[in-house]
C-alpha atoms as a PDB file:
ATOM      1  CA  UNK A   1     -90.620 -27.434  51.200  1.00  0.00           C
ATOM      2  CA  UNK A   2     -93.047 -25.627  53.570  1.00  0.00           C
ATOM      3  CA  UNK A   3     -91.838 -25.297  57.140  1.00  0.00           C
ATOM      4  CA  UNK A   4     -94.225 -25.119  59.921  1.00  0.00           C
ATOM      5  CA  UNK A   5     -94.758 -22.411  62.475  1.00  0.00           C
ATOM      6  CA  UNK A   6     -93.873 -22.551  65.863  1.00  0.00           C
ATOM      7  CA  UNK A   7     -94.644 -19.658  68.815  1.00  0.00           C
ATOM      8  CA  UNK A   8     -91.704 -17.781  69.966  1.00  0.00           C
ATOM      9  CA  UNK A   9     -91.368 -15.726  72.905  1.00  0.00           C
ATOM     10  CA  UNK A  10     -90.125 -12.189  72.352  1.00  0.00           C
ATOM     11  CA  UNK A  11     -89.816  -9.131  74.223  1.00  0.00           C
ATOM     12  CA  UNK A  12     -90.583  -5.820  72.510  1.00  0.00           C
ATOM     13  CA  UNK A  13     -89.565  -2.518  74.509  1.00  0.00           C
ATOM     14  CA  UNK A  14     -90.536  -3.442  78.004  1.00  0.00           C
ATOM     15  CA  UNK A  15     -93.150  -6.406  77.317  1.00  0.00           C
ATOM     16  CA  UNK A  16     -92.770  -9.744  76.416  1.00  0.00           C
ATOM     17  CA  UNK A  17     -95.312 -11.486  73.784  1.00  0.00           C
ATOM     18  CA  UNK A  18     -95.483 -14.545  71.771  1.00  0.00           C
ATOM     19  CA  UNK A  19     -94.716 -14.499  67.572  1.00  0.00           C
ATOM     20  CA  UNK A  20     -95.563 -17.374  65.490  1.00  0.00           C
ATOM     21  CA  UNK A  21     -92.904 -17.328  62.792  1.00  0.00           C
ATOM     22  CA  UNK A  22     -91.218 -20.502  60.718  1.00  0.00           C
ATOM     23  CA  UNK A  23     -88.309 -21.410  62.246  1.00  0.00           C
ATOM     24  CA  UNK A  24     -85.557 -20.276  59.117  1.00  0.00           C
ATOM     25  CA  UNK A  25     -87.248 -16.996  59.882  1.00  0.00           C
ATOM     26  CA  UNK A  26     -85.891 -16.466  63.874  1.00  0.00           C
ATOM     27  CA  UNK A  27     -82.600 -18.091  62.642  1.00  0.00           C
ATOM     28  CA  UNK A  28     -82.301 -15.048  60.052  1.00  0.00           C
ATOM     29  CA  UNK A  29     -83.348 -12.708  63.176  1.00  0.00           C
ATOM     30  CA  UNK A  30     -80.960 -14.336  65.075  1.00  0.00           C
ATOM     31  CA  UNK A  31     -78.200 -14.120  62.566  1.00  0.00           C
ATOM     32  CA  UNK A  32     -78.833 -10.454  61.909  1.00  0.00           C
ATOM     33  CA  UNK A  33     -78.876  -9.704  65.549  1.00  0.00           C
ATOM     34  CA  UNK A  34     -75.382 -11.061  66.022  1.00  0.00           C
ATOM     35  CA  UNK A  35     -73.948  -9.338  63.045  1.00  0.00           C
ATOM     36  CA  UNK A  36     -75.281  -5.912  64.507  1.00  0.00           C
ATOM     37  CA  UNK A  37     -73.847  -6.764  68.207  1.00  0.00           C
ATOM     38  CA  UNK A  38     -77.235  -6.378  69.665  1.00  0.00           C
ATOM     39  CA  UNK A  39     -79.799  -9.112  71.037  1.00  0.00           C
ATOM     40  CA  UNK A  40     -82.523 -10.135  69.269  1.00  0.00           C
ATOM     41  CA  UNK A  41     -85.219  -8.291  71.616  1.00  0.00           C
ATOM     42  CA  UNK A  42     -83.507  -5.075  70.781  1.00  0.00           C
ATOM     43  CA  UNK A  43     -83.592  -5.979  67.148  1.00  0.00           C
ATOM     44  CA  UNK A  44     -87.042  -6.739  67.270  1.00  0.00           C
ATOM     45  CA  UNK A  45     -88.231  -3.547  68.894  1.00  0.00           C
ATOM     46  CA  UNK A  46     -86.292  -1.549  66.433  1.00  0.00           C
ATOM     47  CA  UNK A  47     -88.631  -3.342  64.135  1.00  0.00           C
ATOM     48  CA  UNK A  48     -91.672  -2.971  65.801  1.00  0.00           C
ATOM     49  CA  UNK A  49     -90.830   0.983  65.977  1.00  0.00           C
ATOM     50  CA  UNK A  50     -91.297   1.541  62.081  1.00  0.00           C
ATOM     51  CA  UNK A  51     -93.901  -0.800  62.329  1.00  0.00           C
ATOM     52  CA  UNK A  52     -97.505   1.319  60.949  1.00  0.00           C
ATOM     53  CA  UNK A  53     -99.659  -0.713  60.253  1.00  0.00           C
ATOM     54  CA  UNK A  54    -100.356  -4.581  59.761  1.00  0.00           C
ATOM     55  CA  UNK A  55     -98.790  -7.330  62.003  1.00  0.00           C
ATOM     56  CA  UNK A  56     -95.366  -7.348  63.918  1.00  0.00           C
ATOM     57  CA  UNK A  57     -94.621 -10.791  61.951  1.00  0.00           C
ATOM     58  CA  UNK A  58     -95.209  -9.482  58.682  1.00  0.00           C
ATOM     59  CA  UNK A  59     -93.129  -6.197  59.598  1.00  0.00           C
ATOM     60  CA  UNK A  60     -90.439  -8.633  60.836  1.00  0.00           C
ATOM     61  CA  UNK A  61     -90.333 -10.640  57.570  1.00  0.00           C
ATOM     62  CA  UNK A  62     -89.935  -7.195  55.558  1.00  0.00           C
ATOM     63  CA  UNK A  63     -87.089  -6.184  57.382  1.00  0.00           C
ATOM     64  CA  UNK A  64     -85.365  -9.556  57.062  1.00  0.00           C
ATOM     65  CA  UNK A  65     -86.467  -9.762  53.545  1.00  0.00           C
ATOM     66  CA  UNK A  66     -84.784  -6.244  52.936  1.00  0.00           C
ATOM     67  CA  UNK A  67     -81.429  -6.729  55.075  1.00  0.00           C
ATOM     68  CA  UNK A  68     -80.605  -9.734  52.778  1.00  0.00           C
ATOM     69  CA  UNK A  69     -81.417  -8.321  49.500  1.00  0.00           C
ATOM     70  CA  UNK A  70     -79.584  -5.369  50.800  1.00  0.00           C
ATOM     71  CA  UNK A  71     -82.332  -2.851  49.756  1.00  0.00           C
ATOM     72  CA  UNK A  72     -81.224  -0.565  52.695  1.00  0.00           C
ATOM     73  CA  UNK A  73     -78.138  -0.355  51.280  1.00  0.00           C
ATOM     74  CA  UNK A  74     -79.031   0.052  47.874  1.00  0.00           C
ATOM     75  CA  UNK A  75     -82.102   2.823  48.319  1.00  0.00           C
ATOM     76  CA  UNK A  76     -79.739   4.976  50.515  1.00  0.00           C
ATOM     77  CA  UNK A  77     -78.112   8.046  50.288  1.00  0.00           C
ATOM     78  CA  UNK A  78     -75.494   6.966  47.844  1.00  0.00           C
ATOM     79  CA  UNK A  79     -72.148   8.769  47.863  1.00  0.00           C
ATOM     80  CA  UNK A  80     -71.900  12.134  49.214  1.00  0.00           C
ATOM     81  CA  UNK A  81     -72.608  15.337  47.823  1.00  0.00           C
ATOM     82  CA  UNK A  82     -71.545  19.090  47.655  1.00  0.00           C
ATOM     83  CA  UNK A  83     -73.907  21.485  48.937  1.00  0.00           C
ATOM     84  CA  UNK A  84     -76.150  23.245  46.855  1.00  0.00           C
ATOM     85  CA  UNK A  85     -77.367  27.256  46.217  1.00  0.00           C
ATOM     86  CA  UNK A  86     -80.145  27.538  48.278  1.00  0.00           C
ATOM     87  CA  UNK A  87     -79.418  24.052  50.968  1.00  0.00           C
ATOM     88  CA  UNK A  88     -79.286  24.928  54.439  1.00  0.00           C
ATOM     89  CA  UNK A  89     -80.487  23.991  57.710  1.00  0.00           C
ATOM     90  CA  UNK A  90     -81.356  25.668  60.401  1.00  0.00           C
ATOM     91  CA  UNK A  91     -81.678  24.458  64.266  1.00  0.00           C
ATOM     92  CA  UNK A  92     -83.261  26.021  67.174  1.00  0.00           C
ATOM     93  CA  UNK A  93     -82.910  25.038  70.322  1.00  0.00           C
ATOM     94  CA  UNK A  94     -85.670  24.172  72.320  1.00  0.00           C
ATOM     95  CA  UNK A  95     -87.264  23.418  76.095  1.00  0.00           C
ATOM     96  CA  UNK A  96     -89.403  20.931  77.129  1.00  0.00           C
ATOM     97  CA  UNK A  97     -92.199  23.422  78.594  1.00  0.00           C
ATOM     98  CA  UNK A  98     -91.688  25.983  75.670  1.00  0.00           C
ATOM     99  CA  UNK A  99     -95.224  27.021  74.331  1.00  0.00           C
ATOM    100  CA  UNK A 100     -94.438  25.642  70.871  1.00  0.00           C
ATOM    101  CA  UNK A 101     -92.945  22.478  71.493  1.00  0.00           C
ATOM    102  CA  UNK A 102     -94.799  19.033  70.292  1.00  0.00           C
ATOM    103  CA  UNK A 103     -96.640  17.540  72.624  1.00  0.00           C
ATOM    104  CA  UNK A 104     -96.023  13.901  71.673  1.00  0.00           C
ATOM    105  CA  UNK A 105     -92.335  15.032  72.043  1.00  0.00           C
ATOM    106  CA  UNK A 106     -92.958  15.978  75.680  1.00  0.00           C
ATOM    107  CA  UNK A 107     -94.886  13.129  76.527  1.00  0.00           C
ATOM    108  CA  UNK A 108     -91.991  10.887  75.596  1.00  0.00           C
ATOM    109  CA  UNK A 109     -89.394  13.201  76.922  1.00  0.00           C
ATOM    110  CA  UNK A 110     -91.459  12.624  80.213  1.00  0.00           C
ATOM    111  CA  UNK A 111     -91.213   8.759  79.533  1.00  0.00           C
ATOM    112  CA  UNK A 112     -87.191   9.380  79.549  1.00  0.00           C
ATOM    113  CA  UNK A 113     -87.343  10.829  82.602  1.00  0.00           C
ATOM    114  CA  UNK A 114     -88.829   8.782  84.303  1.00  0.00           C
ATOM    115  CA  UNK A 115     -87.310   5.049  83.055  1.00  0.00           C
ATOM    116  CA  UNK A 116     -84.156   6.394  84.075  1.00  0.00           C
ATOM    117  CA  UNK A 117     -83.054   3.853  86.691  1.00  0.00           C
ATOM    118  CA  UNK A 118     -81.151   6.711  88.722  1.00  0.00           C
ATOM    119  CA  UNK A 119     -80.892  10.191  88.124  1.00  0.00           C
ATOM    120  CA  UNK A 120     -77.208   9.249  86.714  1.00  0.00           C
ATOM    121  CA  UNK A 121     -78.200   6.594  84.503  1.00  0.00           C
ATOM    122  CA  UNK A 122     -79.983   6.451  81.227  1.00  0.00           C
ATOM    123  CA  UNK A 123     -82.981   4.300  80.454  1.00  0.00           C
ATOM    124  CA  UNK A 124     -81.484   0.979  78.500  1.00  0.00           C
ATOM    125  CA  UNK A 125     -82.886  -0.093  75.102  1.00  0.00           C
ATOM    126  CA  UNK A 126     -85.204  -2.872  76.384  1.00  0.00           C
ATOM    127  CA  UNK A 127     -87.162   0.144  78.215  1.00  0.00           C
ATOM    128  CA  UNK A 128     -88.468   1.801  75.027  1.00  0.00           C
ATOM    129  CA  UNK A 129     -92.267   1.797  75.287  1.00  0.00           C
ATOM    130  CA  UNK A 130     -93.802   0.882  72.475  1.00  0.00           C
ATOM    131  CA  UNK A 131     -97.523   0.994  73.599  1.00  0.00           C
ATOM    132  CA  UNK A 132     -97.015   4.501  74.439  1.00  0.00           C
ATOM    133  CA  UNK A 133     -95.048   6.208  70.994  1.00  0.00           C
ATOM    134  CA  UNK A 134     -98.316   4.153  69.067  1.00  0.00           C
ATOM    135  CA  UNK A 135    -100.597   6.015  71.690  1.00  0.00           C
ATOM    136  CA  UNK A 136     -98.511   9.218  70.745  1.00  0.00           C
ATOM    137  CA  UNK A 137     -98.896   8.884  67.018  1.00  0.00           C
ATOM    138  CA  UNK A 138     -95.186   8.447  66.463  1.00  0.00           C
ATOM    139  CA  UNK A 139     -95.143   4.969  64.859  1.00  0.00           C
ATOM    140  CA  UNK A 140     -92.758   5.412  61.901  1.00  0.00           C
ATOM    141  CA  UNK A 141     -91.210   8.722  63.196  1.00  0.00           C
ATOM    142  CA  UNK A 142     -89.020   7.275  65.708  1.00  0.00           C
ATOM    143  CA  UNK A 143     -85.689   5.186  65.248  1.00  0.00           C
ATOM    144  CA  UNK A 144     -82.580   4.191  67.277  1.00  0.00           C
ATOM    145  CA  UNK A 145     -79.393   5.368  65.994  1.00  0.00           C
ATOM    146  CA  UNK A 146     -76.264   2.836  66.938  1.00  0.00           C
ATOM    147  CA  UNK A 147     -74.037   5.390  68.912  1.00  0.00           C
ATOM    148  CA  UNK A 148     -71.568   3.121  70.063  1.00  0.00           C
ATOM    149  CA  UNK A 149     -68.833   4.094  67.407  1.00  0.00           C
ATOM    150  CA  UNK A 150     -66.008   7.140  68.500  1.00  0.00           C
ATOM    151  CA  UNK A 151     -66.733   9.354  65.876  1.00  0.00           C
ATOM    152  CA  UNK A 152     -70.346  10.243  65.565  1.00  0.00           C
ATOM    153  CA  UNK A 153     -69.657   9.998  61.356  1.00  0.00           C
ATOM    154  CA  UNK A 154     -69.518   6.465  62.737  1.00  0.00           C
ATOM    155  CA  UNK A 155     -72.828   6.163  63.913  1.00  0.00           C
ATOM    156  CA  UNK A 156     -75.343   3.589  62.217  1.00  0.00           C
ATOM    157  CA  UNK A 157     -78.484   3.720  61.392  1.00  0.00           C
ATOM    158  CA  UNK A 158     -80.341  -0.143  60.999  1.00  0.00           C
ATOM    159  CA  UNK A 159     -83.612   1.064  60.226  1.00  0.00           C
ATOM    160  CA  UNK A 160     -85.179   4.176  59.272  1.00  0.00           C
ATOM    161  CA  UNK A 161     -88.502   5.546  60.284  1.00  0.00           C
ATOM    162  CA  UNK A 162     -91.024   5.051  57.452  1.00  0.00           C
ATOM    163  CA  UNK A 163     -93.105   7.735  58.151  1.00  0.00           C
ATOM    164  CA  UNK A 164     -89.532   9.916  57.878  1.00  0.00           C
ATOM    165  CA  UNK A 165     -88.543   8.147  54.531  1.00  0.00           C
ATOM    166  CA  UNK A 166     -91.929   9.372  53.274  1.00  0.00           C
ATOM    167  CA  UNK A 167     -91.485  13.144  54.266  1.00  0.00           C
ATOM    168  CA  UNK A 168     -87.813  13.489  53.527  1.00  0.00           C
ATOM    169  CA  UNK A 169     -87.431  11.025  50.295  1.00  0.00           C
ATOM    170  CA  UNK A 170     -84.594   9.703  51.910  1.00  0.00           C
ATOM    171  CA  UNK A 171     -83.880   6.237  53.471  1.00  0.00           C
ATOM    172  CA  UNK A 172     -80.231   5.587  55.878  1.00  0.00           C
ATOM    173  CA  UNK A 173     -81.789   2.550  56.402  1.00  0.00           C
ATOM    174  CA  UNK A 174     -78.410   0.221  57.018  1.00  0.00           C
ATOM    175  CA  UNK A 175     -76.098   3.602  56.953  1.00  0.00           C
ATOM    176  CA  UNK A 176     -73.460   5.139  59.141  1.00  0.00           C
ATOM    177  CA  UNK A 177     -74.168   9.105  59.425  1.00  0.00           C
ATOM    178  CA  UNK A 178     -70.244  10.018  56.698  1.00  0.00           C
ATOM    179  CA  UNK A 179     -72.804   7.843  54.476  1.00  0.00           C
ATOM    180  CA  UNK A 180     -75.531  10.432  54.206  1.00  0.00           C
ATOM    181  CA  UNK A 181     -75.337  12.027  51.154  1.00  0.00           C
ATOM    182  CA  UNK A 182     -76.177  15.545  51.851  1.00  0.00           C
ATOM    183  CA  UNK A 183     -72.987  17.469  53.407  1.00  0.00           C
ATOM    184  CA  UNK A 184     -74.758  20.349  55.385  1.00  0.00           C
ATOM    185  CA  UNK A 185     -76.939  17.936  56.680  1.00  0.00           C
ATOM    186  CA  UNK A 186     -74.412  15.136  57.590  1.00  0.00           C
ATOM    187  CA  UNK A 187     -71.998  17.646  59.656  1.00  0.00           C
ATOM    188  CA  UNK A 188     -75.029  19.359  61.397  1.00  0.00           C
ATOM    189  CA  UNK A 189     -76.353  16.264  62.416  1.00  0.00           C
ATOM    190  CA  UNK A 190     -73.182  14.662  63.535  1.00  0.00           C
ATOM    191  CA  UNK A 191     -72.808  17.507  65.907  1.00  0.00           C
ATOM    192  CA  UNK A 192     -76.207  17.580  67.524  1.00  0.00           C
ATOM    193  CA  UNK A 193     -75.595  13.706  68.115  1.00  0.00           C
ATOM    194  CA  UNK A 194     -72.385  14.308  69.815  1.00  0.00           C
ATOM    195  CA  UNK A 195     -73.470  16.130  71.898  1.00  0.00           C
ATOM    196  CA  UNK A 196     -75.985  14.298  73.102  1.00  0.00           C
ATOM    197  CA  UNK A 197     -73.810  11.525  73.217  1.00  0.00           C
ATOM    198  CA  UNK A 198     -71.107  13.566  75.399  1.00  0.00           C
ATOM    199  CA  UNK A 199     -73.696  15.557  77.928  1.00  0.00           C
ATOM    200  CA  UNK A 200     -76.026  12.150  77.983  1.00  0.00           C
ATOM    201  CA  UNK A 201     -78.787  14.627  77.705  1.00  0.00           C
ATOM    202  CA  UNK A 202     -81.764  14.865  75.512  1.00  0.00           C
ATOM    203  CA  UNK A 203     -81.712  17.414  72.845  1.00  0.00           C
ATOM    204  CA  UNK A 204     -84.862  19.220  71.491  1.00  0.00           C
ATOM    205  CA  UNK A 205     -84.718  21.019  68.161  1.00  0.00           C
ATOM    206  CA  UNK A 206     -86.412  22.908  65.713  1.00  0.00           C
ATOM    207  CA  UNK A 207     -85.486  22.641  62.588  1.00  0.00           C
ATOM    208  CA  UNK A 208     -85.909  23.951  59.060  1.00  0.00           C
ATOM    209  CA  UNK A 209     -83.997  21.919  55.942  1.00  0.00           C
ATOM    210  CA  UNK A 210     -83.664  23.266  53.067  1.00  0.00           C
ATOM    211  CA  UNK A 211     -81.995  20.329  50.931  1.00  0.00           C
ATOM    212  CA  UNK A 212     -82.179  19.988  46.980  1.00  0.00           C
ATOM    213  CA  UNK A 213     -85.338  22.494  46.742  1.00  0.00           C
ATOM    214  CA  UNK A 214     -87.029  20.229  49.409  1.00  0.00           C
ATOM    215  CA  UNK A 215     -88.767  22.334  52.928  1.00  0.00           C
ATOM    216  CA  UNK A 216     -88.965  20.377  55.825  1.00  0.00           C
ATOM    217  CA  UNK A 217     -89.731  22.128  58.919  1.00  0.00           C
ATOM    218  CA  UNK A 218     -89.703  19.891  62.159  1.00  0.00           C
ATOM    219  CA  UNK A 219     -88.903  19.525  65.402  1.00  0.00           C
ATOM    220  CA  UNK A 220     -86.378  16.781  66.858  1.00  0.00           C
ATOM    221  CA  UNK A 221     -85.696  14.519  70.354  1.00  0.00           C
ATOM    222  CA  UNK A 222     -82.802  12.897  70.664  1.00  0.00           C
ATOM    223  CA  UNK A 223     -82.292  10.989  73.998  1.00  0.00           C
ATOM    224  CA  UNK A 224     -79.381   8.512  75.021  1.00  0.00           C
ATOM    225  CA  UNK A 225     -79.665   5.289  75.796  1.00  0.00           C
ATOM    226  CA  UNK A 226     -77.271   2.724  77.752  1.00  0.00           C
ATOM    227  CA  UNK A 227     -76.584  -0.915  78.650  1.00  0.00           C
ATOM    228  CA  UNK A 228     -74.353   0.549  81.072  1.00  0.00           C
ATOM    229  CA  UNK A 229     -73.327   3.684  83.401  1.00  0.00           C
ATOM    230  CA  UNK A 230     -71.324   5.728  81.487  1.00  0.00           C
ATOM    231  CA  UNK A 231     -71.717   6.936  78.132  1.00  0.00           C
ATOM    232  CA  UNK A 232     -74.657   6.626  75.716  1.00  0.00           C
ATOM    233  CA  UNK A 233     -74.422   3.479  73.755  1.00  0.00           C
ATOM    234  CA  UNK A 234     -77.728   4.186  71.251  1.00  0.00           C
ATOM    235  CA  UNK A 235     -79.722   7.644  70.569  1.00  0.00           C
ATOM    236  CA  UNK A 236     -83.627   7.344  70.542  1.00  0.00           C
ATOM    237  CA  UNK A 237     -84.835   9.907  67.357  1.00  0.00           C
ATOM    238  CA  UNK A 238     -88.289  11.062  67.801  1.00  0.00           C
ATOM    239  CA  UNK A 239     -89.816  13.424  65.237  1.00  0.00           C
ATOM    240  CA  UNK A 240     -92.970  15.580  64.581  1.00  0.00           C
ATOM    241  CA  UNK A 241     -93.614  17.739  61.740  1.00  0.00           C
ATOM    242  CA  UNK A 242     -95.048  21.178  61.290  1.00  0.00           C
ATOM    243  CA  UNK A 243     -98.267  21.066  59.623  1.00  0.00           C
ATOM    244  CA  UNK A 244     -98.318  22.556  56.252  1.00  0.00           C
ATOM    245  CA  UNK A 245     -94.947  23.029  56.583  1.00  0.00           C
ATOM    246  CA  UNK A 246     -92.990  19.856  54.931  1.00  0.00           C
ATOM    247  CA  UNK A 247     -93.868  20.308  51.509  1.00  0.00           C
ATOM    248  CA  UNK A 248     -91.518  21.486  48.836  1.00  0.00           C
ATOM    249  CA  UNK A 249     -90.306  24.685  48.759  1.00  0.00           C
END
């Protein structure tokens, strides 16, 4: 039995648009949203985020399609492992203003800045602008990490940017951070986030991985988020990668 479509309203970052969807469709959106603890707007522009190319409906029935067949789950990192010979990863810290630092990463440092309701508070997740990280060419390299747990092993991941999947070969998609598989790379990056988490301030990083004979050289943004004053209650991850320089070594 075919169900008809009917138009939705939805808001995406910091606009609201219209979706025409079939109605089992927003109640599996809905459903999703409430298992997650976050609204279905937020949920949405987590999905829009990844989103490349082709429509935001057909990107929405992907994700849905994928959360129930648990193919997050399944295509993730997969029990942990011991580190290797030869794995490491090394991160440099870096300033917005430093000669080498990505533009795109600046621009939406510069967007943090300034949707910050007071110069105490952190933008919330409804304020993520999605017009501008397409402008920015970072569709696919940017994702929101759940940072609401204690622990920072505790942190979640509900999607994963595509673009990142590509580069790395590895999807959290679905994940908490003690679930990623790699151990170098799970403490390191469990730190970094905690301390974002703690200072509420962005963190810009250069990195070079070195995981399982894989070279990925990039640099990182991590900003907090918050419904609320007080402590950060999601990270934004934005990412740009060193040409030339995330190919197999």
């Amino acid at each position: 039995m075919n169900s008809a479509l009917e138009t939705y309203s939805i808001k995406l970052g910091d606009r609201w648009t219209t979706i025409r969807v079939e109605p089992e469709l927003m109640a599996a959106l809905h459903e999703i949203a409430q298992t997650t603890g976050m609204t279905v707007n937020d949920l949405a522009t987590e999905v829009a985020l990844d989103r490349t190319e082709g429509s935001f409906t057909s990107a929405l029935r992907v994700f849905i399609v994928n959360h129930y067949r648990g193919n997050a789950q399944a295509s993730g990192p997969g029990g942990t492992a011991p580190g290797r010979a030869g794995d490491s990863i090394v991160r440099m810290p870096m300033a917005v203003g430093d000669p080498d630092a990505a533009p795109e990463l600046e621009a939406i440092y510069r967007w943090w800045e300034q949707a910050r309701p007071t110069w105490r508070r952190m933008p919330r997740h409804e304020a993520i602008d999605l017009q501008l990280i397409k402008r920015l060419g970072l569709g696919g390299l940017v994702h929101v990490v759940d940072a609401r747990a204690e622990d920072p092993l505790d942190y979640g991941f509900r999607l994963w940017g595509c673009r990142v999947r590509a580069r790395a070969g590895m999807d959290f998609a679905g994940c908490r951070l003690r679930d990623v598989r790699h151990a170098e790379y799970r403490t390191a990056t469990a730190a970094d986030y905690a301390g974002v988490a703690i200072t509420a301030t962005p963190r810009l990083q250069r990195i070079d991985a070195r995981i399982e004979a894989r070279r990925r050289v990039y640099q990182r943004l991590v900003m907090p988020l918050s419904e609320r004053a007080g402590r950060p209650t999601a990270l934004l991850v934005a990412v740009s990668y060193e040409d030339g320089r995330a190919a197999a070594a």
